[in-house]
Protein backbone atom coordinates (compact mmCIF):
# COMPACT_ATOMS: atom_id res chain seq x y z
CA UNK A 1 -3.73 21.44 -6.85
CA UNK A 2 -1.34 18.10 -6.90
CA UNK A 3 -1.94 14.85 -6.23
CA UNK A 4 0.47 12.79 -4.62
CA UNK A 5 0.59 9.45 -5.83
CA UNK A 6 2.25 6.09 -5.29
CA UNK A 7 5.57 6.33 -7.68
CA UNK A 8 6.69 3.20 -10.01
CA UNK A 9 7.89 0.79 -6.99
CA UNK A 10 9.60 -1.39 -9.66
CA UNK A 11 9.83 -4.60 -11.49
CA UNK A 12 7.08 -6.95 -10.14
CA UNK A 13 5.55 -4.83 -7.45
CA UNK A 14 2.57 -3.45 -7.84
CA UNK A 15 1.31 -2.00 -4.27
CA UNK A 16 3.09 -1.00 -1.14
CA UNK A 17 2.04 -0.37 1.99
CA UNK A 18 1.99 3.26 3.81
CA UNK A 19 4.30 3.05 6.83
CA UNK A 20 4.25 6.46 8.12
CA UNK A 21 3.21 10.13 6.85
CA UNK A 22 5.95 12.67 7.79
CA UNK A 23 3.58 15.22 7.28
CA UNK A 24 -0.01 16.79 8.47
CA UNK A 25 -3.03 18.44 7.16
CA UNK A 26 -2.17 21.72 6.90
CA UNK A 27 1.30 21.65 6.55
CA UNK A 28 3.75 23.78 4.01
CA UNK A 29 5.77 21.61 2.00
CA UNK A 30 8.64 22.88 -0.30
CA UNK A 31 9.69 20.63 -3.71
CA UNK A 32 11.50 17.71 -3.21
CA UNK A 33 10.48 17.60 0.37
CA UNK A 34 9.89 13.60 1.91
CA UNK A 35 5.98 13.44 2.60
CA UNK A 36 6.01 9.82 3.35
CA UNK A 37 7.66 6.29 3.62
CA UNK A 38 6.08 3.75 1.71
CA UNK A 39 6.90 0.13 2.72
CA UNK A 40 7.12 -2.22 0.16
CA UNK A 41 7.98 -6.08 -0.22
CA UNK A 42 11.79 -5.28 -0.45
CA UNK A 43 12.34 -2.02 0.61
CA UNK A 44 11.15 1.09 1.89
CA UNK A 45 10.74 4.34 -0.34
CA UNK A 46 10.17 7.78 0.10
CA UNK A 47 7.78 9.76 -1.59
CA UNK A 48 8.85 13.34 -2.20
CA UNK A 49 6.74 16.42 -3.12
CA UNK A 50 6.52 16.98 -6.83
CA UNK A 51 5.51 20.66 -6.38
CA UNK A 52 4.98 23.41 -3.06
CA UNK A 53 2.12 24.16 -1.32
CA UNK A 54 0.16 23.26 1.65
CA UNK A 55 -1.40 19.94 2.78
CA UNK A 56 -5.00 20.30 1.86
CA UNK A 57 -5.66 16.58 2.23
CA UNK A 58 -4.59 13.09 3.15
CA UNK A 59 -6.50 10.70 1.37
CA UNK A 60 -4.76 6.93 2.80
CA UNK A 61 -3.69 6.41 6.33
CA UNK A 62 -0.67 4.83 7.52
CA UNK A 63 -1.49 1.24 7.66
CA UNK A 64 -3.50 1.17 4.68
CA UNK A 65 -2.23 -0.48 1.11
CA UNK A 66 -2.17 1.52 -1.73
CA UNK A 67 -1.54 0.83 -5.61
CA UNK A 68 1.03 2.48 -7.78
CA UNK A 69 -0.32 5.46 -9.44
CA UNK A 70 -2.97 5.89 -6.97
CA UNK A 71 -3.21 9.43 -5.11
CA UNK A 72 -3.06 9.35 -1.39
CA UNK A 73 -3.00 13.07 -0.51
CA UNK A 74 -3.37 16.38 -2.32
CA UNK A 75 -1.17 19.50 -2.12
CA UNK A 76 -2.99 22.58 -2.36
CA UNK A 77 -1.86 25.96 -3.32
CA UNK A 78 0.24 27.65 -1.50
CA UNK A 79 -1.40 31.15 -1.40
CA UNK A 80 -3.30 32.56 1.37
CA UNK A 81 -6.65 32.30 -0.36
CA UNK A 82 -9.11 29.51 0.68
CA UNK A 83 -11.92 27.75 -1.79
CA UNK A 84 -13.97 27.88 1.88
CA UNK A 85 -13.07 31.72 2.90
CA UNK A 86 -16.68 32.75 2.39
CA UNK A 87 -18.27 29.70 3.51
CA UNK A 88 -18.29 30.53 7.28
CA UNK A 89 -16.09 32.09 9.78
CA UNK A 90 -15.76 28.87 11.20
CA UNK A 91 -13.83 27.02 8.79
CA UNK A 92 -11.44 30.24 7.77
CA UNK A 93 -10.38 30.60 11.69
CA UNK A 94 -9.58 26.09 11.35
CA UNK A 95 -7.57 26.26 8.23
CA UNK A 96 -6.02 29.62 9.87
CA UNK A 97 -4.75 27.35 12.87
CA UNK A 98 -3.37 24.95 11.08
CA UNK A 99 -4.14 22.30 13.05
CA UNK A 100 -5.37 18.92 11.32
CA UNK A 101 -7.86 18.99 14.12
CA UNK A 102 -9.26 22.49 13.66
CA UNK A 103 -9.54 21.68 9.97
CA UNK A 104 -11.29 18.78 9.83
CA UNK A 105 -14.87 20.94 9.40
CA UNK A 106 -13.31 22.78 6.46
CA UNK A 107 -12.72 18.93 5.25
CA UNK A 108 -16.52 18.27 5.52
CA UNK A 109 -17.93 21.22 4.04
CA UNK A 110 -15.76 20.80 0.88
CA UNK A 111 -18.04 18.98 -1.47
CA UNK A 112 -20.17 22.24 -1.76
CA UNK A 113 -17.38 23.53 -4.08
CA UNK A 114 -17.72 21.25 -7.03
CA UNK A 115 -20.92 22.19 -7.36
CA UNK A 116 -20.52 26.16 -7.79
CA UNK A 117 -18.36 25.07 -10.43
CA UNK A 118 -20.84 22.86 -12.25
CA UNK A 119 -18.95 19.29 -11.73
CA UNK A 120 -21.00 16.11 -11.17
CA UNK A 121 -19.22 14.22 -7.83
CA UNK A 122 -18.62 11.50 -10.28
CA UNK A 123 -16.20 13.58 -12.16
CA UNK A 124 -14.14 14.83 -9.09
CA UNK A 125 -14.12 11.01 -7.63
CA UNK A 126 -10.85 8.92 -7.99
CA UNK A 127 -11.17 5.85 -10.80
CA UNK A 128 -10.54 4.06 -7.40
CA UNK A 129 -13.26 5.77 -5.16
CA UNK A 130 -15.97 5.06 -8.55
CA UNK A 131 -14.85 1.14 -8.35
CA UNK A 132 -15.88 0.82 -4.58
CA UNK A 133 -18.86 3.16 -4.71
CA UNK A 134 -20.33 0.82 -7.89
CA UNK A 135 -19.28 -2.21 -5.72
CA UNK A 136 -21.05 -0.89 -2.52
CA UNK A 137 -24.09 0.65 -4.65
CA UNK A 138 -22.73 4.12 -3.04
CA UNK A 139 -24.31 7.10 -5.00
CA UNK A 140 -21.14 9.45 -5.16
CA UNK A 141 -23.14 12.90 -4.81
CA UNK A 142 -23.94 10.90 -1.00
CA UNK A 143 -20.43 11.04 -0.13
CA UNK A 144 -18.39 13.75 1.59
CA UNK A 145 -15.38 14.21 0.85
CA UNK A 146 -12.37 15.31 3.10
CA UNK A 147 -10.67 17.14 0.29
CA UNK A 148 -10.98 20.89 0.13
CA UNK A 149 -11.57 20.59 -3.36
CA UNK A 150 -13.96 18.45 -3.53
CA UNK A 151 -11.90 15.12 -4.80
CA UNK A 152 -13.82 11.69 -3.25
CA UNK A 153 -11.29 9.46 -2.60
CA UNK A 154 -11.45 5.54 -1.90
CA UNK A 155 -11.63 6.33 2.10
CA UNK A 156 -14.18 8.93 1.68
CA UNK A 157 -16.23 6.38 0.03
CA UNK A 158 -15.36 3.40 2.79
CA UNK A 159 -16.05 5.62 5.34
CA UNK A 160 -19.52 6.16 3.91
CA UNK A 161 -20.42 2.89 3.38
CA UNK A 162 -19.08 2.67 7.40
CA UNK A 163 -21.14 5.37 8.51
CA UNK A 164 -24.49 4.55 7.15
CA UNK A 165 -25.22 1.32 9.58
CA UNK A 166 -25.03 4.36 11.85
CA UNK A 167 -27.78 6.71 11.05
CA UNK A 168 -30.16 4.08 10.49
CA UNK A 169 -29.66 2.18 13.44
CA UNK A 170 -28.15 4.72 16.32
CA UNK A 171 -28.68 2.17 19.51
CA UNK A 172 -26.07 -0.50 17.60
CA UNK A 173 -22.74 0.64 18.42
CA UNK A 174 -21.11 -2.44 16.42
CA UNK A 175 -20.97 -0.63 13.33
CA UNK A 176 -19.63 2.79 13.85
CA UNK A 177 -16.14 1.70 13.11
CA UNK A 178 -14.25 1.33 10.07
CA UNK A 179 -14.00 -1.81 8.44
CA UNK A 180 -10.52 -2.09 8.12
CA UNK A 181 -9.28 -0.88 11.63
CA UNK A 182 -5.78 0.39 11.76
CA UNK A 183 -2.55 -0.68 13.47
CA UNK A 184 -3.27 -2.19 16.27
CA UNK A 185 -0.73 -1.15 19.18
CA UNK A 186 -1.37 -3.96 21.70
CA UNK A 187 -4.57 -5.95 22.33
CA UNK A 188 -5.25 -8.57 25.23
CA UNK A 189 -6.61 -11.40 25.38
CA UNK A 190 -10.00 -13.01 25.80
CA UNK A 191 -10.74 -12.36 29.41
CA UNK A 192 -11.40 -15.97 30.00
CA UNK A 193 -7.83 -16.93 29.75
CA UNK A 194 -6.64 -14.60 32.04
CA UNK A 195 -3.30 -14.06 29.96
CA UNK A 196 -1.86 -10.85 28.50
CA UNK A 197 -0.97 -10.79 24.79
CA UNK A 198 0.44 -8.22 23.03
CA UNK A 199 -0.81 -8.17 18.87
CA UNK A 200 1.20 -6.66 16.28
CA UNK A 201 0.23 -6.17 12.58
CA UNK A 202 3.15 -7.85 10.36
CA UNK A 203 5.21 -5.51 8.13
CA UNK A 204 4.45 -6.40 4.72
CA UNK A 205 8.28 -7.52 4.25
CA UNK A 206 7.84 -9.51 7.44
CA UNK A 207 4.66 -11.16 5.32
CA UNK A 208 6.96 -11.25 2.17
CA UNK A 209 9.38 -13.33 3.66
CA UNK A 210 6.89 -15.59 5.42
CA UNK A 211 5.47 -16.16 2.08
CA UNK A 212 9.02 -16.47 0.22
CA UNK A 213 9.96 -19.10 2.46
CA UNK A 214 7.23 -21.33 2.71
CA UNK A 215 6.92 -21.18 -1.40
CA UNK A 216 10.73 -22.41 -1.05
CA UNK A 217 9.79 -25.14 0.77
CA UNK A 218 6.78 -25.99 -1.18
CA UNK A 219 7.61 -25.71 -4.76
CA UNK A 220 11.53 -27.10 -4.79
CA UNK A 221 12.67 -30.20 -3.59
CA UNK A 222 15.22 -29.28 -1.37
CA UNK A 223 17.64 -30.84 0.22
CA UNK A 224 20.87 -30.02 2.68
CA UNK A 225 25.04 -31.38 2.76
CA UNK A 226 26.82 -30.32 5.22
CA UNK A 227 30.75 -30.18 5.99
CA UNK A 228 33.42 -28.97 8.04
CA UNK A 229 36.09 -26.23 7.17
CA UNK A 230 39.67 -25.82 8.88
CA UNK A 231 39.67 -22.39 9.10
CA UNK A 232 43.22 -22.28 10.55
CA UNK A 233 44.86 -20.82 6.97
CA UNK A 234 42.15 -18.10 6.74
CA UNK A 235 43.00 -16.90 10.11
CA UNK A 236 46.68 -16.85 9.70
CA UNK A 237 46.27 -14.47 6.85
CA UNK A 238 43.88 -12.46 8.50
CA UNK A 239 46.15 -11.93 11.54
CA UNK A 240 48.99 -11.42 9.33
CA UNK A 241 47.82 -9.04 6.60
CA UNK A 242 44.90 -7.65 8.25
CA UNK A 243 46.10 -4.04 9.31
CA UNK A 244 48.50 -3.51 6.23
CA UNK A 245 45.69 -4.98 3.78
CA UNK A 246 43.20 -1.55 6.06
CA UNK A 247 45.83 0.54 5.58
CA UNK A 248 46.28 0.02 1.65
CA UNK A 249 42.57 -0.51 0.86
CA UNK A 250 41.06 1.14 3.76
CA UNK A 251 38.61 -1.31 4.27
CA UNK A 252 39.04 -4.83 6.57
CA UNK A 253 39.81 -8.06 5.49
CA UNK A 254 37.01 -10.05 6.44
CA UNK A 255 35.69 -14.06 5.74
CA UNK A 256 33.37 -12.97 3.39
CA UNK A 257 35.46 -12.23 0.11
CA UNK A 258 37.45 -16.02 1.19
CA UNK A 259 33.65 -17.38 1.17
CA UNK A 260 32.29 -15.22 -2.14
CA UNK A 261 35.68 -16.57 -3.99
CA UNK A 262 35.09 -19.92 -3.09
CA UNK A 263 31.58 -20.18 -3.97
CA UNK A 264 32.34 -18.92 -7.27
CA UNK A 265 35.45 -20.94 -7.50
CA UNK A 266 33.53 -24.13 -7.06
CA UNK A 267 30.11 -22.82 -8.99
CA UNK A 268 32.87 -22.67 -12.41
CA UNK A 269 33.22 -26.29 -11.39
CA UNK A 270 29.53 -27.07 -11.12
CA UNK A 271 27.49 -24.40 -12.90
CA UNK A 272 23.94 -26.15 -11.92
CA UNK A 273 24.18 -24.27 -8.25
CA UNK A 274 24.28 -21.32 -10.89
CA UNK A 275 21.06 -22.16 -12.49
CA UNK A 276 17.62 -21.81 -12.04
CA UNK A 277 14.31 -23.62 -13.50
CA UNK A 278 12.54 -21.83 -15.98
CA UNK A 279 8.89 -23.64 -16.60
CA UNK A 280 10.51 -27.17 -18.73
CA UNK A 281 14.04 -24.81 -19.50
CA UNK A 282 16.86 -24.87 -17.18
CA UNK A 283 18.70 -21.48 -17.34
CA UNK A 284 22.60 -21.79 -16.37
CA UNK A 285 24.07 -18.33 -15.81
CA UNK A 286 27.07 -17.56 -17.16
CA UNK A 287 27.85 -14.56 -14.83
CA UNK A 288 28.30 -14.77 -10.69
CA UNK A 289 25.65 -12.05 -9.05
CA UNK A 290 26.79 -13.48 -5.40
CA UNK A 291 23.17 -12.83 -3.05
CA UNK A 292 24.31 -11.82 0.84
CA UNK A 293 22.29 -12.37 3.46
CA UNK A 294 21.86 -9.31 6.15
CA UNK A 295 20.10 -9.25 9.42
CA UNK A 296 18.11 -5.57 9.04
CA UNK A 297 15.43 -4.46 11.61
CA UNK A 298 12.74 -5.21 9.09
CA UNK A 299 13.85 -8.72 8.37
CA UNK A 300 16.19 -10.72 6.55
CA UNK A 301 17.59 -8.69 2.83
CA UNK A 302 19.49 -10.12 0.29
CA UNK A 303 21.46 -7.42 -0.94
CA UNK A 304 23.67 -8.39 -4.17
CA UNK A 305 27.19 -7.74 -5.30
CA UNK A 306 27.41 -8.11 -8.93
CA UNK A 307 29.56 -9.54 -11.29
CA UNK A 308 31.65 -10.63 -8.11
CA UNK A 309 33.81 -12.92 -9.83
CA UNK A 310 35.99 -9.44 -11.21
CA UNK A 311 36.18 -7.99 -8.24
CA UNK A 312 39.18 -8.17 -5.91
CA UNK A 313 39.18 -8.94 -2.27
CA UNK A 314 39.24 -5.16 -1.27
CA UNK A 315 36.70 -4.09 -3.76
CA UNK A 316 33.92 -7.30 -2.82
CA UNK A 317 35.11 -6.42 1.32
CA UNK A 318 33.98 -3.11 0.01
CA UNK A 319 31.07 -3.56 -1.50
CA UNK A 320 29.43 -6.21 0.90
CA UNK A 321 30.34 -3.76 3.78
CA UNK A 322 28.11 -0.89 1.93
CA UNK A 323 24.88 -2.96 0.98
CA UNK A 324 25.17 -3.88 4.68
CA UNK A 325 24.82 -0.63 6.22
CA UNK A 326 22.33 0.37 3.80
CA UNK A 327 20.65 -2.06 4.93
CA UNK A 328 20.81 -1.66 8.43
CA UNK A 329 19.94 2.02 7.27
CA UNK A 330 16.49 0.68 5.08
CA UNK A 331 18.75 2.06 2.47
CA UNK A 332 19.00 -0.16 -0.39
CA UNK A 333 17.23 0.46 -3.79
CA UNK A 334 15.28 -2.36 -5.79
CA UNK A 335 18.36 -2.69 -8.12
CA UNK A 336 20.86 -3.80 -5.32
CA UNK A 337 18.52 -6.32 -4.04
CA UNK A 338 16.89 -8.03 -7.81
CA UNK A 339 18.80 -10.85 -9.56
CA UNK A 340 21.27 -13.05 -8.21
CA UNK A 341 22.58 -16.40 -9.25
CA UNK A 342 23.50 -18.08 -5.48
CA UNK A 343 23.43 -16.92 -1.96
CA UNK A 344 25.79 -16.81 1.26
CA UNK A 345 24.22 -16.49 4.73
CA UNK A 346 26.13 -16.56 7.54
CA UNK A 347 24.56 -17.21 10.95
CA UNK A 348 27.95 -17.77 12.90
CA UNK A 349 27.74 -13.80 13.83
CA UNK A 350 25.06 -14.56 15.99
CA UNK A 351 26.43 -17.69 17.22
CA UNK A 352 24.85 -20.68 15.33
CA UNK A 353 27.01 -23.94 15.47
CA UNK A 354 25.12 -25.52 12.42
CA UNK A 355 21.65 -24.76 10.95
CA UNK A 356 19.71 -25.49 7.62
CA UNK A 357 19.44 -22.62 4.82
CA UNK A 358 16.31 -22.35 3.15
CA UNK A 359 16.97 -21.50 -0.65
CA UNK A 360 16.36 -17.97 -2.19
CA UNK A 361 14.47 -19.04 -4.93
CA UNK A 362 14.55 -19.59 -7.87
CA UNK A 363 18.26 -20.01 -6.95
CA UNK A 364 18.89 -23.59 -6.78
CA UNK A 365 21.50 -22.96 -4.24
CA UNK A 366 22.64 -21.39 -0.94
CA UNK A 367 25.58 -21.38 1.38
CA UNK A 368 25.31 -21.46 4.96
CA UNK A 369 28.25 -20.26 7.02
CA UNK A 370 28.69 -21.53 10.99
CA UNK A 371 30.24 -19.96 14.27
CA UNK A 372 34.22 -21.08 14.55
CA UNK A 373 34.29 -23.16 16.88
CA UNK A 374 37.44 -25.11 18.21
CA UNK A 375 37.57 -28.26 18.13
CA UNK A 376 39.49 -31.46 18.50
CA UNK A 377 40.92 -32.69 14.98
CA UNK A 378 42.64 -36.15 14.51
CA UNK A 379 45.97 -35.62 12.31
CA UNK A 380 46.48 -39.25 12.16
CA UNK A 381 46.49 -42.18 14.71
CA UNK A 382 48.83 -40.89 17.37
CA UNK A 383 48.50 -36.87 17.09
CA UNK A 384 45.02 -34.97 17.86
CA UNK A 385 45.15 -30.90 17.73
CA UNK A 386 42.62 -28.23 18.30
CA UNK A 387 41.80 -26.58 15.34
CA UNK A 388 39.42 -23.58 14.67
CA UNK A 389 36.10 -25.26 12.74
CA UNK A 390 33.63 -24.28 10.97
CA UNK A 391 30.54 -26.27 10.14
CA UNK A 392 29.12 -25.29 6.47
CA UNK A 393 25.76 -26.46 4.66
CA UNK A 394 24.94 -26.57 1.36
CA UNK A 395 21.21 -26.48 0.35
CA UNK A 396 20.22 -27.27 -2.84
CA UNK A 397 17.05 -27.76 -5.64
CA UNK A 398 17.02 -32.01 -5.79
CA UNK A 399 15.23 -31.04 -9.43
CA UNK A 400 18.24 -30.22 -11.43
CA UNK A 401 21.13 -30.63 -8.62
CA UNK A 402 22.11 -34.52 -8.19
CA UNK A 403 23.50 -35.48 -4.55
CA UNK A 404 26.90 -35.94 -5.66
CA UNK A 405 27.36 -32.97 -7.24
CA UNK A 406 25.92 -31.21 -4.41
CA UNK A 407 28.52 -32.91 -2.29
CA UNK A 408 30.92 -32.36 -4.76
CA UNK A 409 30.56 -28.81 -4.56
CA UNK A 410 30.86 -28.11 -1.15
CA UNK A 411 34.13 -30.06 -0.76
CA UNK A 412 35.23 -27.74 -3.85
CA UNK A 413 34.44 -25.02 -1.39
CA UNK A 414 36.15 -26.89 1.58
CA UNK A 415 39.32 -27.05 -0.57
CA UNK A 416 39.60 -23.36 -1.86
CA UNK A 417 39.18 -22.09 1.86
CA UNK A 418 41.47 -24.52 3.36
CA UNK A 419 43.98 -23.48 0.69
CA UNK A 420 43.31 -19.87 0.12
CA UNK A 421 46.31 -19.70 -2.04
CA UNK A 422 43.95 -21.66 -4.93
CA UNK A 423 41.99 -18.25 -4.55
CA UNK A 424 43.52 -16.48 -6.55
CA UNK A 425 44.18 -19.45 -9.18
CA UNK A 426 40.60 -20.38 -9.19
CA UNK A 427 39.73 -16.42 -9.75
């Protein structure tokens, strides 16, 4: 017998959430094999098979948190012999079938085991499954478990406590449930509204960000600059040196190593947007860890390129273009999302003129790039000239970033990209 448990998910995380199980009761898994994806704050994980057998049990349903370390499912041995073979000719036909369905009875009759073998339930209960059945004043030799074995697991003890309402009271049908219902598909509305609704549970990254966000706003005083960029140099190189800069690097030449050499250009001129507030200590990086925003199906990541400041065009075109479609692809691992000293989102690829970005905290700063727009641009008092534009915003921690230096900074970053010569000075 194995227990699968909930791996190390990382610095700072403690608990994840199961988002689907790949496998079923009953089922013959090899080493190494995926099980199950395991949604956490940042990113999703899998969680492999540490040895082979068979499915004997799954302890936590999709939907349901779990801590790291705890056991969610068992693997059983992989032989044809069954704890339950002389039980009944019930259960041997189920676990025969292989069907979660047909083995559910097998499930039920398990706790007989333990006791052939002189174990208190106690002993074959999960430190988990003891906490709840103390809490609930559960006796643990009361509870079935699902578990071929024998283990009681935290839902075998819920789903006692759940169950008992029931027995006592069979005309209330109120309590038969679980307390903790899963997903929920779609639900409507209270009849007397006479509207259709459809309810979804949030993704716990969907909740992470909800909760990211409003600490932003909450706990720094943040503020927003905005400016305007000629973009008219930038796209003359592009169209230019675009397909022999593919050919030679094979990657494109996008905006985003102009933008991630200006930012750093102009954070070596103000190194506060390269800080962050450390209790009464202000901590001002020394190294450029350049955070960039990506649209995924999960929600907004912040994938990071590090030490961007000595990497070349190419190799930060590169790089951006990979944490991108890992993260499309739910990809990325906890290393290539922690750190980071300032951020670049860009909302112009989805067609936003101008818009507000909401700090990354504890960054104290974050760029905001716009759709290129033309626009009418007044050379002097005679001549006027459409030029391609691009609104940018610069939002910033008011605690340790003054207004002019905020300002400051962004026409540094105005400058670099309307000269992109000075890129390769300032680098």
């Amino acid at each position: 017998m194995s227990e699968i448990l909930v791996p190390d998910l990382g610095e700072s995380i403690s608990e994840g959430t199961i988002y689907k199980w790949l496998v079923k009761e009953g089922d013959t898994v090899g080493q190494g094999d995926v099980l199950a994806e395991l949604e956490t704050d940042k990113v999703n994980l899998e969680i492999s098979a540490e040895v082979e057998g068979v499915i004997s049990s799954i302890l936590r349903q999709a939907g349901e948190n779990v801590a790291v370390g705890e056991a969610i499912g068992i693997i059983g041995a992989a032989s044809g012999s069954k704890p339950q073979a002389a039980e009944s000719k019930a259960p041997e036909a189920a676990l025969a079938s292989g069907s979660p369905a047909a083995a559910a009875p097998v499930a039920v009759a398990a706790p007989e085991v333990p006791a052939a073998g002189g174990e208190s339930p106690a002993a074959l209960a999960s430190p988990g499954a003891r906490k709840l059945a103390r809490e609930r004043g559960i006796d643990l030799g009361d509870v079935s478990a699902r578990d071929p074995i024998g283990r009681i697991g935290q839902a075998d003890v819920s789903g006692h406590g759940a169950a008992a309402p029931q027995a006592a009271a069979p005309v209330a049908p109120a309590p038969q449930g679980k307390p903790e219902p899963a997903k929920p598909a779609a639900s409507k509305a209270a009849p007397e509204d006479g509207k259709n609704v459809e309810r979804k549970r949030m993704s716990r990254r969907r909740l992470t960000i909800a909760s990211r966000l409003v600490e932003a706003q909450q706990t720094a005083a943040m503020l927003t600059t905005f400016n305007e960029v000629d973009m008219t140099a930038i796209l003359d190189i592009r169209k230019r040196r675009k397909d022999a800069f593919k050919e030679k690097h094979e990657v494109g030449l996008g905006f985003m190593s102009f933008f991630t050499k200006a930012v750093i250009g102009a954070l070596k001129t103000y190194p506060l947007l390269n800080a962050e507030i450390d209790g009464e200590d202000l901590v001002v990086k020394k190294f450029y860890d350049i955070g960039i925003a990506v649209a995924a199906k999960e929600g907004l990541v912040v994938p990071v390129v590090r030490d961007a400041d000595r990497l070349s065009f190419p190799e930060i075109e590169r790089q951006i273009g990979e944490l991108a479609s890992k993260a499309r692809a739910n990809t990325l691992s906890l290393s290539e999302l922690q750190g980071g000293t300032f951020t670049i989102t860009n909302g112009g690829v989805f067609g936003s003129l101008l818009s507000t970005p909401i700090l990354n905290t504890p960054q104290v700063g974050i760029l905001g790039m716009h759709k290129i727009q033309l626009r009418p641009i007044a050379l002097d008092e005679e001549r006027t000239v459409n030029r391609p534009m691009m609104y940018i915003a610069l939002s910033y921690d008011h605690r340790i970033v003054d207004g002019s230096e905020a300002v400051s900074f962004l026409v540094k970053v105005k400058e670099l990209l309307e000269d992109p010569e000075a890129l390769l000075l300032e680098g």
